[in-house]
C-alpha atoms as a PDB file:
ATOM      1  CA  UNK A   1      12.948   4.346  11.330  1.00  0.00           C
ATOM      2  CA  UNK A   2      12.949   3.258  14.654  1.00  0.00           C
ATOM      3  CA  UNK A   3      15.600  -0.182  13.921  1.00  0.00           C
ATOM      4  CA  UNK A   4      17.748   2.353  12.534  1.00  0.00           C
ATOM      5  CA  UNK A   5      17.738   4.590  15.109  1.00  0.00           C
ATOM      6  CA  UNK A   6      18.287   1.407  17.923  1.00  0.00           C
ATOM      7  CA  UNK A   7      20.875   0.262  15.538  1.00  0.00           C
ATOM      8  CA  UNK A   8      22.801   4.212  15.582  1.00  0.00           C
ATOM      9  CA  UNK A   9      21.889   3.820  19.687  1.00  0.00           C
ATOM     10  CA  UNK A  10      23.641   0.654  19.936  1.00  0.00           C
ATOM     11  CA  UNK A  11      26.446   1.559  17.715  1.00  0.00           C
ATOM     12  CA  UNK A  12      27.075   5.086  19.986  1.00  0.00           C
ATOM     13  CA  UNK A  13      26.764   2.691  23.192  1.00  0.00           C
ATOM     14  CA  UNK A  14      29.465   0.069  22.103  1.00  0.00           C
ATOM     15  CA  UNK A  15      31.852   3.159  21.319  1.00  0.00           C
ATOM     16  CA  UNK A  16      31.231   4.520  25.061  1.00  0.00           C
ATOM     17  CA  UNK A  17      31.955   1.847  26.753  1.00  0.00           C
ATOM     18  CA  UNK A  18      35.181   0.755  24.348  1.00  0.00           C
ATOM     19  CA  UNK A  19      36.022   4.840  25.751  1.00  0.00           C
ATOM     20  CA  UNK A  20      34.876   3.922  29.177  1.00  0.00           C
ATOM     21  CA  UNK A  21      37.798   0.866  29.094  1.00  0.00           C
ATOM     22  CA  UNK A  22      40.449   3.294  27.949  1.00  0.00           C
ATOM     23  CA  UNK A  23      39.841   5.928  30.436  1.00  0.00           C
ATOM     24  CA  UNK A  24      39.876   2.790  33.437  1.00  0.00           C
ATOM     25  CA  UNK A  25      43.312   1.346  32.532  1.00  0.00           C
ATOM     26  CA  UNK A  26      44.576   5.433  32.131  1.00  0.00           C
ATOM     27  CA  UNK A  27      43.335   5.824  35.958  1.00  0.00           C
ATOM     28  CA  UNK A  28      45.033   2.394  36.707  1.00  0.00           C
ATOM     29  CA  UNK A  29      48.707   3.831  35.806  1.00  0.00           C
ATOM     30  CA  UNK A  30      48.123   6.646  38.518  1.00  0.00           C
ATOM     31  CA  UNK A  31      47.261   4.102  41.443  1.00  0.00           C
ATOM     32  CA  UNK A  32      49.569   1.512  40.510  1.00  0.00           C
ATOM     33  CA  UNK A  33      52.288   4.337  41.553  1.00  0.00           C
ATOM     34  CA  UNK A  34      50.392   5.228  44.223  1.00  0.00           C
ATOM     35  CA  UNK A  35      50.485   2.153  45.770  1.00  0.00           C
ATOM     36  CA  UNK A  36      53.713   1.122  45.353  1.00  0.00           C
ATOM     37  CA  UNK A  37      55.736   4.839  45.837  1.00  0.00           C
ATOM     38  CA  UNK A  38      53.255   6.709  47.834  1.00  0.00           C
ATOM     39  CA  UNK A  39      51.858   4.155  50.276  1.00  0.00           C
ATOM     40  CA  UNK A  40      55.249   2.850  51.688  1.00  0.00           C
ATOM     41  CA  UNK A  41      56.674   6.326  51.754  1.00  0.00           C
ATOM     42  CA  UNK A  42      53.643   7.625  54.155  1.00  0.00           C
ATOM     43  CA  UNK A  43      53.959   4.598  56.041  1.00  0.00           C
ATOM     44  CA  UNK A  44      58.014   4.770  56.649  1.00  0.00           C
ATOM     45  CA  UNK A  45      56.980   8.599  57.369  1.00  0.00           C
ATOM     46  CA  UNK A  46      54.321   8.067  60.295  1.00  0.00           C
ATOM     47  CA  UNK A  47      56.910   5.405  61.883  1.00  0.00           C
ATOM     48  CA  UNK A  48      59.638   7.861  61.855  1.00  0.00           C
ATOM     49  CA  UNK A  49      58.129  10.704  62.966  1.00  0.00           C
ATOM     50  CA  UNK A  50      56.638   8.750  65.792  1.00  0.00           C
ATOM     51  CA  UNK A  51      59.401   7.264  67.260  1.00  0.00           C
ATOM     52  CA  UNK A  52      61.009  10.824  67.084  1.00  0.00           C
ATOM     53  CA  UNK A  53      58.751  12.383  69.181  1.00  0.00           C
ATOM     54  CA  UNK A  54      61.490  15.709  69.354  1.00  0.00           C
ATOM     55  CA  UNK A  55      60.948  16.813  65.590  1.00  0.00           C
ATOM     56  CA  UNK A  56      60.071  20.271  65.643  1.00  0.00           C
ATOM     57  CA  UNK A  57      58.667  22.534  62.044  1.00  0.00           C
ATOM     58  CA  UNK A  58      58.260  25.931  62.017  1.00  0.00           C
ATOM     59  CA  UNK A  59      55.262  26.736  59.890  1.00  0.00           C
ATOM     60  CA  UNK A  60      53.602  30.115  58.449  1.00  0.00           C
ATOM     61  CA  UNK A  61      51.095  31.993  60.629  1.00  0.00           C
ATOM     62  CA  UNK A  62      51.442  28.877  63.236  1.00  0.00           C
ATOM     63  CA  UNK A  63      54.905  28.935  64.691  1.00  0.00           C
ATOM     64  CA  UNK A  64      57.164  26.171  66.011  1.00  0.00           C
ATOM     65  CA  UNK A  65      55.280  23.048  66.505  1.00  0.00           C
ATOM     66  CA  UNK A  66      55.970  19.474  67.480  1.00  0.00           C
ATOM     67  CA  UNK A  67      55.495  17.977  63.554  1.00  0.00           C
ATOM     68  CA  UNK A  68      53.848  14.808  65.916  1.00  0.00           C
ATOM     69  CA  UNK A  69      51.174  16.878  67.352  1.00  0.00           C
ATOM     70  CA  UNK A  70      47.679  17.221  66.229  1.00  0.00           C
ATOM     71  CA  UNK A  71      46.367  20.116  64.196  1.00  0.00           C
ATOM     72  CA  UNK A  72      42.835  19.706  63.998  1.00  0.00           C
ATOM     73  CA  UNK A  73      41.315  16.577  65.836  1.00  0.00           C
ATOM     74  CA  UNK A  74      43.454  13.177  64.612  1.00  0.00           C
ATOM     75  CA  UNK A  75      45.355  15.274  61.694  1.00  0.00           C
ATOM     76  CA  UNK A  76      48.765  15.639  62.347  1.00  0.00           C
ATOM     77  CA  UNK A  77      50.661  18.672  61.646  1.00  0.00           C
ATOM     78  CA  UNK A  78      53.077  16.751  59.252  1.00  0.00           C
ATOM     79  CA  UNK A  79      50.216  15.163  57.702  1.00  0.00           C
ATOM     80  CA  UNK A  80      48.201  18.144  57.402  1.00  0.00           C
ATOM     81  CA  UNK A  81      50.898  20.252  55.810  1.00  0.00           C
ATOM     82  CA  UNK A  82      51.826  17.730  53.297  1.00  0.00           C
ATOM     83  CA  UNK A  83      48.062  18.143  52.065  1.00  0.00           C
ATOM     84  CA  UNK A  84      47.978  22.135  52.086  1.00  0.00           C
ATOM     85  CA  UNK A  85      51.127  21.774  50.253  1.00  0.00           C
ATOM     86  CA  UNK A  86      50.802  19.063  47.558  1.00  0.00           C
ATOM     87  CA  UNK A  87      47.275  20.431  45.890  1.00  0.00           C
ATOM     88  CA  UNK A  88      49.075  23.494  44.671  1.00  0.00           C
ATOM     89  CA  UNK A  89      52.052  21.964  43.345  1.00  0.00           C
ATOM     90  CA  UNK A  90      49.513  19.128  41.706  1.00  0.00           C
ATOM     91  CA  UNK A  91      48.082  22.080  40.099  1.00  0.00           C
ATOM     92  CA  UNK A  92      50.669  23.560  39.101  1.00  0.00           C
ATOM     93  CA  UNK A  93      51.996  20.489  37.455  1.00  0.00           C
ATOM     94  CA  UNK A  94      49.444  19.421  35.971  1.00  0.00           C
ATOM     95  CA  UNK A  95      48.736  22.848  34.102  1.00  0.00           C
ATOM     96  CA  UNK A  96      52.657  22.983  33.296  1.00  0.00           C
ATOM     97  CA  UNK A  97      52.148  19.657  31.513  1.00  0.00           C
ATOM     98  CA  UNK A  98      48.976  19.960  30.109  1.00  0.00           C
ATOM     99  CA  UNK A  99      47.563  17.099  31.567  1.00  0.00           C
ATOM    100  CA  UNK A 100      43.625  18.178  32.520  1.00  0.00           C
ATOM    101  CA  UNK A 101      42.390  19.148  35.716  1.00  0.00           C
ATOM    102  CA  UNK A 102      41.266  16.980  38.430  1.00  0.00           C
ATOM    103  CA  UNK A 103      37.677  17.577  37.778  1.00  0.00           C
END
């Protein structure tokens, strides 16, 4: 009874981490473009913008604003409205392609 049962246990353990493998390399994929596209792209970004210190946005409900100047404490308006931007659209493509939520 109970060397069967540690036998099924060990047999259901060896499959989840075999599972556990797959889903690490899938989240690999994802960061490997992330930190070759996405990090130098931010980075060329911030330079630009800071040493062109007259780029001016004009955003919903804010106005006409410096895109250099500071939103809320150290967040940039650039920065910030990358991040209001970019979750919907992740959303959105991700339930256009079927491809699971983030949680």
């Amino acid at each position: 009874g109970d060397q069967a049962r540690q036998q099924q246990l060990q047999t259901e353990q060896m499959k989840m981490v075999s599972e556990q493998g797959k889903m690490m390399q899938m989240q690999f994929k994802p960061m490997l473009y992330i930190g070759i596209i996405s990090i130098p792209l931010f980075m060329w970004a911030y330079l630009y913008i800071e040493q062109t210190p007259d780029l001016t946005m004009t955003f919903p409900f804010w106005g006409t604003h410096p895109i250099n100047a500071t939103v809320i404490g150290p967040f940039l308006f650039w920065y910030y409205w990358y991040f209001v931007c970019s979750l919907p659209v992740s959303q959105i493509i991700r339930k256009a392609l079927d491809i699971g939520s983030m949680s």
